[in-house]
N, C-alpha and C. Protein backbone atom coordinates (compact mmCIF):
# COMPACT_ATOMS: atom_id res chain seq x y z
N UNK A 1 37.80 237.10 -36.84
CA UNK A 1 37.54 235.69 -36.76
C UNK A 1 38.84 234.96 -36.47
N UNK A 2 39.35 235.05 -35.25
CA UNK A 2 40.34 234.38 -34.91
C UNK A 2 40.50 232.56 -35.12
N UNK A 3 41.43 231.96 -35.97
CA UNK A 3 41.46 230.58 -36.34
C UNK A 3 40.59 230.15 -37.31
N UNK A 4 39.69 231.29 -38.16
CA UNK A 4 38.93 231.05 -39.04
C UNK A 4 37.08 230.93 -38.48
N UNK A 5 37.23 230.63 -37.46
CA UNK A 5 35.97 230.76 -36.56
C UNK A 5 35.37 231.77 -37.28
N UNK A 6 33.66 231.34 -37.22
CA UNK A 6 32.72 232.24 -37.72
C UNK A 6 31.89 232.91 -36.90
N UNK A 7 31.25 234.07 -36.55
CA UNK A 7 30.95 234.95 -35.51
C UNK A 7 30.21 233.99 -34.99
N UNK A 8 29.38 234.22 -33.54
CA UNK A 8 28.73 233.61 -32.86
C UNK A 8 27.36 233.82 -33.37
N UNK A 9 26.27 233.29 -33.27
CA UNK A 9 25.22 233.42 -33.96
C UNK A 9 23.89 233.85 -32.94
N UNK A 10 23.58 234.15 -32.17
CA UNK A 10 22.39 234.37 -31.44
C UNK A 10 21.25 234.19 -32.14
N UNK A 11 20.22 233.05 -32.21
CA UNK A 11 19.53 232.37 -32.45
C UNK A 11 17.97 232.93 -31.88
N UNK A 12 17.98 233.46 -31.00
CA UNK A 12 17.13 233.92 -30.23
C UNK A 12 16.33 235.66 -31.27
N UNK A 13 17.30 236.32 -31.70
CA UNK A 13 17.64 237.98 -32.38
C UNK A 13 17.12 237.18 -33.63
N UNK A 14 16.37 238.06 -34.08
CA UNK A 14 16.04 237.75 -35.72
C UNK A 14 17.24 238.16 -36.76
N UNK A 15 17.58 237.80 -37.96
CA UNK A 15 18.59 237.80 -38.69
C UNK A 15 18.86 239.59 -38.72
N UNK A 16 16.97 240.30 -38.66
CA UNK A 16 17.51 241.51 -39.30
C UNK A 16 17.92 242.52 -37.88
N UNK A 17 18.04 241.68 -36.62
CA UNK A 17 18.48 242.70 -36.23
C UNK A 17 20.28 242.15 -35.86
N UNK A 18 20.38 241.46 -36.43
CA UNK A 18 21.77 241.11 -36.28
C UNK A 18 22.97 241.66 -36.40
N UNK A 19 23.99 242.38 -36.06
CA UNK A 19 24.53 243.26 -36.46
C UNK A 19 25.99 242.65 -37.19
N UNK A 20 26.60 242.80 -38.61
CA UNK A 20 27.93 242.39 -38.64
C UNK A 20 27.52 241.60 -40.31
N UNK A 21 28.32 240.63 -40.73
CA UNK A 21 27.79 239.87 -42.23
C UNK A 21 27.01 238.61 -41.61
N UNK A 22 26.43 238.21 -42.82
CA UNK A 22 25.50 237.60 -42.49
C UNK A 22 26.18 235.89 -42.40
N UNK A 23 25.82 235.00 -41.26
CA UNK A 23 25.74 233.90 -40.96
C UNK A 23 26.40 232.87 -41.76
N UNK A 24 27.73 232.70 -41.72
CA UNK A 24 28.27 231.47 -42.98
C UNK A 24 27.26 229.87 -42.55
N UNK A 25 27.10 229.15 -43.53
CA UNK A 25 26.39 227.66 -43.55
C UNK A 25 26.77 227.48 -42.83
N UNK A 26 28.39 227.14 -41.60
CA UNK A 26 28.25 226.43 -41.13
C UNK A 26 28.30 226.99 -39.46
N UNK A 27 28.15 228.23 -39.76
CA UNK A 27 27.33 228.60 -38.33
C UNK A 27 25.64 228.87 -37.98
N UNK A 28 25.09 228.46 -38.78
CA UNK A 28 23.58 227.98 -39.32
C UNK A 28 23.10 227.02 -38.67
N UNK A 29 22.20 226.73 -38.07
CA UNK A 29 21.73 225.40 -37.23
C UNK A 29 20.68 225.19 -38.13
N UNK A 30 21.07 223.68 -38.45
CA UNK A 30 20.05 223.41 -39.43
C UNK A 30 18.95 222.15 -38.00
N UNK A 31 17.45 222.40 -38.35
CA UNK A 31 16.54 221.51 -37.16
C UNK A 31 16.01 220.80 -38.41
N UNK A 32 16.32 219.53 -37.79
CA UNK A 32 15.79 218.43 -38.31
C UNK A 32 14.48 218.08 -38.48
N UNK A 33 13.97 217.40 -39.18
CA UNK A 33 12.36 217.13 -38.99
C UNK A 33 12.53 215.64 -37.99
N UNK A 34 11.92 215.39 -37.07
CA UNK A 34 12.31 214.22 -35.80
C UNK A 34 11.84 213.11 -37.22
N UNK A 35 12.71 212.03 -37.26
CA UNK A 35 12.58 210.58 -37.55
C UNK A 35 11.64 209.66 -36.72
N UNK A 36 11.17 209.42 -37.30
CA UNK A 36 9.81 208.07 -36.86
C UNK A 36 11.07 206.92 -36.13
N UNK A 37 10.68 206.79 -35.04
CA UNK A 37 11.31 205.64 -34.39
C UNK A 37 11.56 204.26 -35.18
N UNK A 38 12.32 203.98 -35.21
CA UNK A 38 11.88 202.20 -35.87
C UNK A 38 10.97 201.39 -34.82
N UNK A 39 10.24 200.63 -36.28
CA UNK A 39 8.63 199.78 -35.56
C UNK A 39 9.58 198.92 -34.23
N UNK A 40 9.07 198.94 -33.44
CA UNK A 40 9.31 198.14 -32.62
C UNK A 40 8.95 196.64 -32.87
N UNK A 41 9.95 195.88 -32.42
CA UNK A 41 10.22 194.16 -33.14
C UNK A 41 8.98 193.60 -32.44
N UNK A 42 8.44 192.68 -33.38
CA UNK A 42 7.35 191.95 -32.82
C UNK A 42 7.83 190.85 -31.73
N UNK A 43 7.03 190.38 -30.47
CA UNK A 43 7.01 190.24 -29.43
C UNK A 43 6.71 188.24 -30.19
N UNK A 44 7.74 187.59 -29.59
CA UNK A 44 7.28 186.23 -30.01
C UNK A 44 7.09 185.42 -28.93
N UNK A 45 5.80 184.70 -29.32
CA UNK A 45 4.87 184.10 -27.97
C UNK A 45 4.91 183.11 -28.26
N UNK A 46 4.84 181.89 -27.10
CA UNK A 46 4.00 180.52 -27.57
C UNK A 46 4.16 180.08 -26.40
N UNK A 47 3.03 178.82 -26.50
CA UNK A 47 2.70 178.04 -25.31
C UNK A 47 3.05 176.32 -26.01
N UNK A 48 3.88 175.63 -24.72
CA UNK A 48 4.56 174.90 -24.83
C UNK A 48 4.00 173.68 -23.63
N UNK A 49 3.98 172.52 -23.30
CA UNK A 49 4.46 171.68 -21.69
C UNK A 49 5.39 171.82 -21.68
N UNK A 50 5.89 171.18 -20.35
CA UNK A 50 7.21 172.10 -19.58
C UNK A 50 7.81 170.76 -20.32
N UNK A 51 7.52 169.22 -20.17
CA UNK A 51 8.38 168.45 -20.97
C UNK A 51 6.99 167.45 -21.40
N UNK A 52 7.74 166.56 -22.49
CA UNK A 52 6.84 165.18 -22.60
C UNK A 52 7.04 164.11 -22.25
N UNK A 53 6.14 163.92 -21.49
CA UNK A 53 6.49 163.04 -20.45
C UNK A 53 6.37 161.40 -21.69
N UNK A 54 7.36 160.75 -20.93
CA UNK A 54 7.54 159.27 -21.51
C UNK A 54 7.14 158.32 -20.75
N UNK A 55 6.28 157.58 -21.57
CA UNK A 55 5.13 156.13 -20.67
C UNK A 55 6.39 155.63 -20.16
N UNK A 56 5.61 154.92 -19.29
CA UNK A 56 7.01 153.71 -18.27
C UNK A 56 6.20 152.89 -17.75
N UNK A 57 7.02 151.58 -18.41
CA UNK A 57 5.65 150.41 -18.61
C UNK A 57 6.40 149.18 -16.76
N UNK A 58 5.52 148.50 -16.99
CA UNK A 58 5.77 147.71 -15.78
C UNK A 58 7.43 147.27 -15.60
N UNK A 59 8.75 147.17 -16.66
CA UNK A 59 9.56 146.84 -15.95
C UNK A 59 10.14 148.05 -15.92
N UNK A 60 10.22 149.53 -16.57
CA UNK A 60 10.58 150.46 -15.57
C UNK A 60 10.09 150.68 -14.24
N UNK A 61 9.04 150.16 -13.86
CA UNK A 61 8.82 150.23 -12.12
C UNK A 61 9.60 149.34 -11.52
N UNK A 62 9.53 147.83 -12.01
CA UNK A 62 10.32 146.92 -11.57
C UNK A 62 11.59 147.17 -11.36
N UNK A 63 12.39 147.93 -12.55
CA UNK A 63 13.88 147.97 -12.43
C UNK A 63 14.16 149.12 -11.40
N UNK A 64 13.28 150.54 -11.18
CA UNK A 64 13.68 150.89 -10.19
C UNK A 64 13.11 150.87 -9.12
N UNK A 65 12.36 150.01 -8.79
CA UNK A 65 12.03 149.24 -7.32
C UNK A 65 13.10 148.21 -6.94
N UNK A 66 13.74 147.76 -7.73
CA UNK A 66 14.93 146.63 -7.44
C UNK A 66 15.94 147.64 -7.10
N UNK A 67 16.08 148.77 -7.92
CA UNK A 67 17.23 149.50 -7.39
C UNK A 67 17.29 150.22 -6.50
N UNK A 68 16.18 150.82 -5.86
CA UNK A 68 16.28 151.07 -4.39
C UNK A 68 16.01 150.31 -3.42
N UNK A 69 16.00 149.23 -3.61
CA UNK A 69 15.28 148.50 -2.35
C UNK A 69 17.16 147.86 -2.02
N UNK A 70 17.67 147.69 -3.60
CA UNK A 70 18.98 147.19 -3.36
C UNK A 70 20.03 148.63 -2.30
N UNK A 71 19.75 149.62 -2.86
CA UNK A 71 20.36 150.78 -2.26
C UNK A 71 20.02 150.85 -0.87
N UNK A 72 18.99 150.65 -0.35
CA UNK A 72 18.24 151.13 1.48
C UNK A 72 18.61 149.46 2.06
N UNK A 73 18.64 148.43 1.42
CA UNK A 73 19.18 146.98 2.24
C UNK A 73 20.73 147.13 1.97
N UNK A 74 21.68 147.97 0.85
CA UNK A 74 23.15 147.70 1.66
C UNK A 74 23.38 148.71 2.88
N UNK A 75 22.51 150.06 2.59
CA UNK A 75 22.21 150.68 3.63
C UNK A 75 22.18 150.45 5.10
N UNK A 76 21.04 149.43 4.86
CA UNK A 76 21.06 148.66 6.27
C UNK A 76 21.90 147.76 6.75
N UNK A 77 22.54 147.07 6.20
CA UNK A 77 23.58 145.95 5.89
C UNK A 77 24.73 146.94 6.20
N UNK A 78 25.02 147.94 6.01
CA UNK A 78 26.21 148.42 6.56
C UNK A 78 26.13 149.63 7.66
N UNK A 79 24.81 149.23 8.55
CA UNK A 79 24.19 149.77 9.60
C UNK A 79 24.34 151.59 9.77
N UNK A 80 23.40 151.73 8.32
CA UNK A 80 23.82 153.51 7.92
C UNK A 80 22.11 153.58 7.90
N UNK A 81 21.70 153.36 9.28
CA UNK A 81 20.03 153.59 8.87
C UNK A 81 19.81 154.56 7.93
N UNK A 82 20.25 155.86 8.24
CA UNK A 82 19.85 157.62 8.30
C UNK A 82 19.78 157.27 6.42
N UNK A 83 20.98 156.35 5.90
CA UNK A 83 21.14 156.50 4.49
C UNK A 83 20.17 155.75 3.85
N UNK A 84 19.66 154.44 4.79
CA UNK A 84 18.78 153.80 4.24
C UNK A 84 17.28 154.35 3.95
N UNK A 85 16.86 155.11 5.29
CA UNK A 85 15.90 155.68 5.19
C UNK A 85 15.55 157.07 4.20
N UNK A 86 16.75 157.59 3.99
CA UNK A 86 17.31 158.29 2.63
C UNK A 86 16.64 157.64 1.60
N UNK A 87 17.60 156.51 1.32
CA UNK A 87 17.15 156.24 0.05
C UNK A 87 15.57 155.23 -0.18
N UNK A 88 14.96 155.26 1.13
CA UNK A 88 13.42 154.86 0.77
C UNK A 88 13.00 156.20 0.47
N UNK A 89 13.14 157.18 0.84
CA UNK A 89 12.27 158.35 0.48
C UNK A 89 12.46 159.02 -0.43
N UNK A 90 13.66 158.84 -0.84
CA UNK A 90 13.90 159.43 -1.69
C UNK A 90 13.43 158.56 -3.32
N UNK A 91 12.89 157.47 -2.95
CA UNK A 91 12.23 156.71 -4.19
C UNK A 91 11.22 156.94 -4.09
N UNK A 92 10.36 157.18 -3.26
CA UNK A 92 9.16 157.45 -3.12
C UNK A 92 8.74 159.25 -3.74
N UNK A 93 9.81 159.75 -3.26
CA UNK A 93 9.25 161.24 -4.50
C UNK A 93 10.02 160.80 -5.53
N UNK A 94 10.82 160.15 -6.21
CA UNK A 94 11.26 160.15 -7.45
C UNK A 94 9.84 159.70 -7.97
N UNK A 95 9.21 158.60 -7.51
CA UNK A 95 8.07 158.03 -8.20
C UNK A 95 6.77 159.15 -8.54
N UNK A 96 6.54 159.63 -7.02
CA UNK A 96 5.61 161.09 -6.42
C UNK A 96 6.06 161.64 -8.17
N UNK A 97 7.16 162.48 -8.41
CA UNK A 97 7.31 163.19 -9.15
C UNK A 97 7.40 162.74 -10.07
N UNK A 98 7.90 161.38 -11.07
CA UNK A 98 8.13 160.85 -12.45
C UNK A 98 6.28 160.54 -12.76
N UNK A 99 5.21 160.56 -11.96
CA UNK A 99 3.95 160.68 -12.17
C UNK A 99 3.34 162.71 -12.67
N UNK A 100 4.02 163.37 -12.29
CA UNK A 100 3.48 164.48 -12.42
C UNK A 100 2.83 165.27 -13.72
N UNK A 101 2.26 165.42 -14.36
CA UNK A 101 1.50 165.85 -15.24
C UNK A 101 2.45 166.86 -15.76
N UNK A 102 3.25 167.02 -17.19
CA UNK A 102 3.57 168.72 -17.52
C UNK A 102 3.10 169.47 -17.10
N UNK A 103 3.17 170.87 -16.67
CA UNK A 103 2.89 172.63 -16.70
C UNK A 103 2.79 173.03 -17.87
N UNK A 104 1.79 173.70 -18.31
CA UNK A 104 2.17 174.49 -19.90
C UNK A 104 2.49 175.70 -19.02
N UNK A 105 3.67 175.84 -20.23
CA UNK A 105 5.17 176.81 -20.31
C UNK A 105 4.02 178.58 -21.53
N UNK A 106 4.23 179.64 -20.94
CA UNK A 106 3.72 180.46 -21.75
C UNK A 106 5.06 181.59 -21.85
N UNK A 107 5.44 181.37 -23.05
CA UNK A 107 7.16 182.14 -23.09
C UNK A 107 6.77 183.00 -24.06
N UNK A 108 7.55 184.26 -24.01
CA UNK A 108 7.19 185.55 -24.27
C UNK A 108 8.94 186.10 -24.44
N UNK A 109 9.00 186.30 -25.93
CA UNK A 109 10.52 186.93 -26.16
C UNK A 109 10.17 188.56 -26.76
N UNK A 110 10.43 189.47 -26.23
CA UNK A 110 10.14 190.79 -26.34
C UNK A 110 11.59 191.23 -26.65
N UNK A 111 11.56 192.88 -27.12
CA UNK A 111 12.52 193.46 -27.05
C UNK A 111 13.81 193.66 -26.12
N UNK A 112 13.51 193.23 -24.87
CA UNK A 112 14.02 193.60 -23.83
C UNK A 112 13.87 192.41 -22.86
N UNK A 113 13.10 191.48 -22.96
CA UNK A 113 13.01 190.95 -21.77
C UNK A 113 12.58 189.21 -22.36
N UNK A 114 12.42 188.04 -22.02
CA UNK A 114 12.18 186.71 -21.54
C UNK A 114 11.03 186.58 -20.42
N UNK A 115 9.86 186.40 -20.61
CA UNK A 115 9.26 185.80 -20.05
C UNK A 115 8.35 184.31 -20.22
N UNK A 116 8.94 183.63 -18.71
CA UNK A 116 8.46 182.28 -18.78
C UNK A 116 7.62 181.98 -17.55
N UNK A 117 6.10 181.77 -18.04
CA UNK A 117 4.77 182.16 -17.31
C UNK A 117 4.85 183.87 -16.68
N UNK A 118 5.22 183.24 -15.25
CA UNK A 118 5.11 184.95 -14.66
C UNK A 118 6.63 185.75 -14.14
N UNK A 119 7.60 185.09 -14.89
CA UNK A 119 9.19 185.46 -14.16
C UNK A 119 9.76 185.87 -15.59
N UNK A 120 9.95 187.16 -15.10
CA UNK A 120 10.43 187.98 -16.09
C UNK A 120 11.82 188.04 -16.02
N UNK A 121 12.74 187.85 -17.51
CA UNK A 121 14.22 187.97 -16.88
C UNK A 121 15.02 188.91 -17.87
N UNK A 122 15.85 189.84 -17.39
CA UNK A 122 15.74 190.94 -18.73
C UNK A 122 17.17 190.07 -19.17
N UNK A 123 16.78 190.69 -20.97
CA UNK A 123 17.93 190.09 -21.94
C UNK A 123 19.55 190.23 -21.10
N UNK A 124 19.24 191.61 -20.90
CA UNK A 124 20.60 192.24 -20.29
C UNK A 124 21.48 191.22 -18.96
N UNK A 125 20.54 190.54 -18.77
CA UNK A 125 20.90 189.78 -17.79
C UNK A 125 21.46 188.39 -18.17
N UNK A 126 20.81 188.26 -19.06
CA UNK A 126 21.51 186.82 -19.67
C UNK A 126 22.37 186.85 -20.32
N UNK A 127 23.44 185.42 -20.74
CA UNK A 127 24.62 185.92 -20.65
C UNK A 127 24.32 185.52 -22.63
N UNK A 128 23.97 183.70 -22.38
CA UNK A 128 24.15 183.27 -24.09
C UNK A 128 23.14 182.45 -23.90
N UNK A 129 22.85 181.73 -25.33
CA UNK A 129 21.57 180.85 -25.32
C UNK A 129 22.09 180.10 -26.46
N UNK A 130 21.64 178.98 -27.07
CA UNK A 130 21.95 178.07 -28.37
C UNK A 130 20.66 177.29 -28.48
N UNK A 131 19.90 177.16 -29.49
CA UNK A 131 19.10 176.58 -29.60
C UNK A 131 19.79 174.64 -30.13
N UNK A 132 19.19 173.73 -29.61
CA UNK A 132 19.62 172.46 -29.59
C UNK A 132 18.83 171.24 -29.51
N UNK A 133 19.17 170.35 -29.78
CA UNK A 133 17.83 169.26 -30.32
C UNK A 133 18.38 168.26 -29.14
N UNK A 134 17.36 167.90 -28.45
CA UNK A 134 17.11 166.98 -27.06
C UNK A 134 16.43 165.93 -27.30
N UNK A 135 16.48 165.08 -26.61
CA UNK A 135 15.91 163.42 -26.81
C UNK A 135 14.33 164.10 -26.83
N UNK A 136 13.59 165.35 -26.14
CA UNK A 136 12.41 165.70 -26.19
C UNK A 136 11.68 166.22 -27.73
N UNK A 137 12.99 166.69 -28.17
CA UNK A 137 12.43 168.12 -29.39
C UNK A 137 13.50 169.03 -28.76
N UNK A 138 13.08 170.20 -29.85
CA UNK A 138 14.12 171.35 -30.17
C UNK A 138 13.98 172.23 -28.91
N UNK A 139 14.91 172.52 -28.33
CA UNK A 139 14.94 173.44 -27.34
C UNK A 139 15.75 174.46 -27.45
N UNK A 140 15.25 176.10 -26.48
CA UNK A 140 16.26 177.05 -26.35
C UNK A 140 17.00 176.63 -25.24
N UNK A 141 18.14 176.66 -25.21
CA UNK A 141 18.92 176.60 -23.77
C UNK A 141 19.59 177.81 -23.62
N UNK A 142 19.29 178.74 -22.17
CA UNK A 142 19.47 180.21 -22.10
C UNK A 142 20.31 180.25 -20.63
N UNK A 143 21.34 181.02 -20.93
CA UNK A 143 22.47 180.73 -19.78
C UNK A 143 21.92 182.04 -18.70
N UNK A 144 22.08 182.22 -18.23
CA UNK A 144 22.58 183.65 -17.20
C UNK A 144 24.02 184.31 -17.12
N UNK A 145 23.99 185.01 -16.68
CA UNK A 145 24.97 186.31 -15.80
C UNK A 145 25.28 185.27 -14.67
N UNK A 146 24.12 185.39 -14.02
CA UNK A 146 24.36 185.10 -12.65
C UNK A 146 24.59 183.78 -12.50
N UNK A 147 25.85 183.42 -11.66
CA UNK A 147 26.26 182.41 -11.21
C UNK A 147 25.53 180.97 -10.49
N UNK A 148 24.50 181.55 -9.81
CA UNK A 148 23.49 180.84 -9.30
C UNK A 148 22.21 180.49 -9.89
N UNK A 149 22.36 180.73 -11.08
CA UNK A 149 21.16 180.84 -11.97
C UNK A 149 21.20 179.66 -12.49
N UNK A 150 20.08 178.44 -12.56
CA UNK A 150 20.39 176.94 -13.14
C UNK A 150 19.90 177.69 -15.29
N UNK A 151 20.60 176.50 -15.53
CA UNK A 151 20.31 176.85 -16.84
C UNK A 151 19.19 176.79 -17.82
N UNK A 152 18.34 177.70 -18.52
CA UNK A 152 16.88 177.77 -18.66
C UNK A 152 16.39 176.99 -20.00
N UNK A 153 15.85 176.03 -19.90
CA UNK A 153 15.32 175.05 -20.74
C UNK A 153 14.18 176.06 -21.08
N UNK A 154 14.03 176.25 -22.96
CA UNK A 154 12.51 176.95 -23.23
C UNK A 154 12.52 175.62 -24.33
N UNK A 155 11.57 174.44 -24.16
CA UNK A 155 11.13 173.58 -24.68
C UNK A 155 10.30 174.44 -26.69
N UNK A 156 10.47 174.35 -27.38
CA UNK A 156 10.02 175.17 -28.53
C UNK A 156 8.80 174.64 -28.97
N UNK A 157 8.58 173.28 -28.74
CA UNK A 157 7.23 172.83 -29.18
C UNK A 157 7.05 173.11 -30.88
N UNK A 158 5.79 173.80 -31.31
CA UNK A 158 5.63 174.01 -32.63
C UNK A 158 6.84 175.14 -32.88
N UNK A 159 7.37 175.96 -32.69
CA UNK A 159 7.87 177.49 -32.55
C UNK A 159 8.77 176.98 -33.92
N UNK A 160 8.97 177.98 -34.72
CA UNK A 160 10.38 177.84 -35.65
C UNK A 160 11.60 178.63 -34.92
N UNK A 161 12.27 177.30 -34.85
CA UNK A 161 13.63 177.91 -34.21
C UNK A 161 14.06 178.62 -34.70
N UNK A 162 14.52 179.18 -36.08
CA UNK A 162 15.08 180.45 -36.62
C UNK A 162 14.61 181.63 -35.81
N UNK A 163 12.86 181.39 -35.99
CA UNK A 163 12.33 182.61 -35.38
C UNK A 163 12.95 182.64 -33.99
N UNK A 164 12.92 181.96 -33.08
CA UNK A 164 13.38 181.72 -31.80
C UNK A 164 14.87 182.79 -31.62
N UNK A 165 15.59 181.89 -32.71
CA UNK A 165 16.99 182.42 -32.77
C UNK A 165 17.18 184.02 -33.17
N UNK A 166 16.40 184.94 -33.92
CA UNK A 166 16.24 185.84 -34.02
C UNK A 166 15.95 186.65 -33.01
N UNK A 167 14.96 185.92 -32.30
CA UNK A 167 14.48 186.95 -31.22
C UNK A 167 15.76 186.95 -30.38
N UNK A 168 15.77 185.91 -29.46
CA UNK A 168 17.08 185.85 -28.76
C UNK A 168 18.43 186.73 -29.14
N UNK A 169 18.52 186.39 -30.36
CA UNK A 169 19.99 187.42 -31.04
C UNK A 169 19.65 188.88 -30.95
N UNK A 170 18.73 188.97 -30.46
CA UNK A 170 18.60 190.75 -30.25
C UNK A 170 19.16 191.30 -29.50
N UNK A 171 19.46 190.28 -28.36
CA UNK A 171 19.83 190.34 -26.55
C UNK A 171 20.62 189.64 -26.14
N UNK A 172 20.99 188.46 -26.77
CA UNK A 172 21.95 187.63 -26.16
C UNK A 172 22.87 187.48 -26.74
N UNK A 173 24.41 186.96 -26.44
CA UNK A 173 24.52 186.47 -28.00
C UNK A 173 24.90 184.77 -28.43
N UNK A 174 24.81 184.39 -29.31
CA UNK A 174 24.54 182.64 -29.27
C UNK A 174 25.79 182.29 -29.05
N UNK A 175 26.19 181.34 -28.24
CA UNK A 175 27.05 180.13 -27.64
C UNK A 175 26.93 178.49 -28.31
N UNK A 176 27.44 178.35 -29.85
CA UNK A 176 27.08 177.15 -29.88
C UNK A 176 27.36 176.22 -29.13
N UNK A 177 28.64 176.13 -28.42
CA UNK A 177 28.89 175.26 -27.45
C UNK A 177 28.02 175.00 -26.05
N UNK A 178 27.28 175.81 -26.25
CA UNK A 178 26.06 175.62 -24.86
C UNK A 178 25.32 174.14 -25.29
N UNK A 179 25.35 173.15 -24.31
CA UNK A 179 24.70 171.99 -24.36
C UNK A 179 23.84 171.71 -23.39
N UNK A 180 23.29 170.75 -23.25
CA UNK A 180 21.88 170.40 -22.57
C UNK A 180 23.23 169.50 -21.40
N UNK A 181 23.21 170.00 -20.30
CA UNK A 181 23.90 169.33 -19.08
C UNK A 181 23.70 167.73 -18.83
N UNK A 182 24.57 167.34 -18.29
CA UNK A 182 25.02 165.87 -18.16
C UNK A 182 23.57 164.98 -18.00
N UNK A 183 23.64 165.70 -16.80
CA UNK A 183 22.60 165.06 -15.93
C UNK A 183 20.87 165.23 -16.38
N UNK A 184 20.53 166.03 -17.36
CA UNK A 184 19.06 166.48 -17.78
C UNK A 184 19.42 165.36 -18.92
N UNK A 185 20.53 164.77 -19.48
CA UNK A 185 20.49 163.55 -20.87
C UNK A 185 20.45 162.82 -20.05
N UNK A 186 20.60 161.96 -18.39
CA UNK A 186 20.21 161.23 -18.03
C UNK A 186 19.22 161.07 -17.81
N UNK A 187 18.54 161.98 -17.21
CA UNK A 187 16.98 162.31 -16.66
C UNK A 187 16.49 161.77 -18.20
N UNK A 188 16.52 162.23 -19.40
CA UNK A 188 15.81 162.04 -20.57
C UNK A 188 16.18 160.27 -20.75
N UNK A 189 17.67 159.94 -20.50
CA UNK A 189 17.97 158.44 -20.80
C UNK A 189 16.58 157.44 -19.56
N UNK A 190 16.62 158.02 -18.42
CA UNK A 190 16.25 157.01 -17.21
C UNK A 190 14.06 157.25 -17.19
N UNK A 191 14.35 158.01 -18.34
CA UNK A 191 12.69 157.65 -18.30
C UNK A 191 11.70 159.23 -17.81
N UNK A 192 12.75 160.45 -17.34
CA UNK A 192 12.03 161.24 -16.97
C UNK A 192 11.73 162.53 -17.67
């Protein structure tokens, strides 16, 4: 037994035809009985609208009908048709769209993956998330990896954010400094 090494063991040969002393413990292969997987984490669901929408009474129309009509006449006044006609149309879908009815949101936090309705996005892919309280209610805000990826509003509705935060912490990891972007607290300030 060169270096203390214990003979080789052939596993295959039954003990009695083994030739030499018999097998020290720790050249012995001990087989395990296989371990029961751990339960797999429950899958947390809920259905949400995408936002709540806020009434807008006659002088929010007024104030922004004054403000584009003021925007497309300096427009014209400083003979920039292309900008004027810009900014008529572009009031006309702001309006088109500040009418639009919510989407209900059906979000699905699994072991592995985020799904919101039918777009699946795996944990692995996202980068951080912080759950955070918005002029709407409590929201997840969920970053990406990817650079081009806008940042993912999961509105929580009834949901307990702890629970929320649990699931998420499986896969991501939390960023308190993640905030709700400049421009989505205006959208919430200007009525939308």
């Amino acid at each position: 037994e060169p270096y203390g090494m214990p003979d080789t063991v052939n596993l295959r040969q039954s003990t009695a035809s083994h030739q030499g002393p018999p097998p020290t413990p720790a050249a012995t292969v001990a087989i395990a009985e296989p371990q029961p997987l751990p339960p797999t984490l429950p899958t947390l669901a809920w259905e949400t609208p995408e936002f709540h929408p806020q009434p807008k009474g006659a002088l929010w129309y007024a104030v922004f009908g004054v403000g584009m009509a003021a925007l497309a006449f300096v427009a014209f006044l400083l003979r920039s048709f292309l900008s004027g006609v810009v900014f008529v149309l572009s009031g006309i879908l702001i309006l088109i769209f500040s009418e639009r009815p919510p989407r209900p949101l059906r979000i699905q936090i699994s072991r592995d993956d985020l799904t919101i309705n039918d777009r699946r996005y795996l944990l692995r892919d996202l980068d951080a998330f912080n759950i955070a309280e918005s002029p709407s209610g409590m929201l997840a805000l969920v970053r990406s990896k990817r650079l081009v990826m806008p940042l993912l509003h999961l509105p929580l509705g009834d949901q307990d954010p702890e629970a929320v935060r649990r699931a998420l912490r499986r896969g991501i990891k939390e960023d308190v400094n993640l905030r709700e972007p400049l421009p989505d607290l205006l959208a919430h300030w200007l009525g939308f």
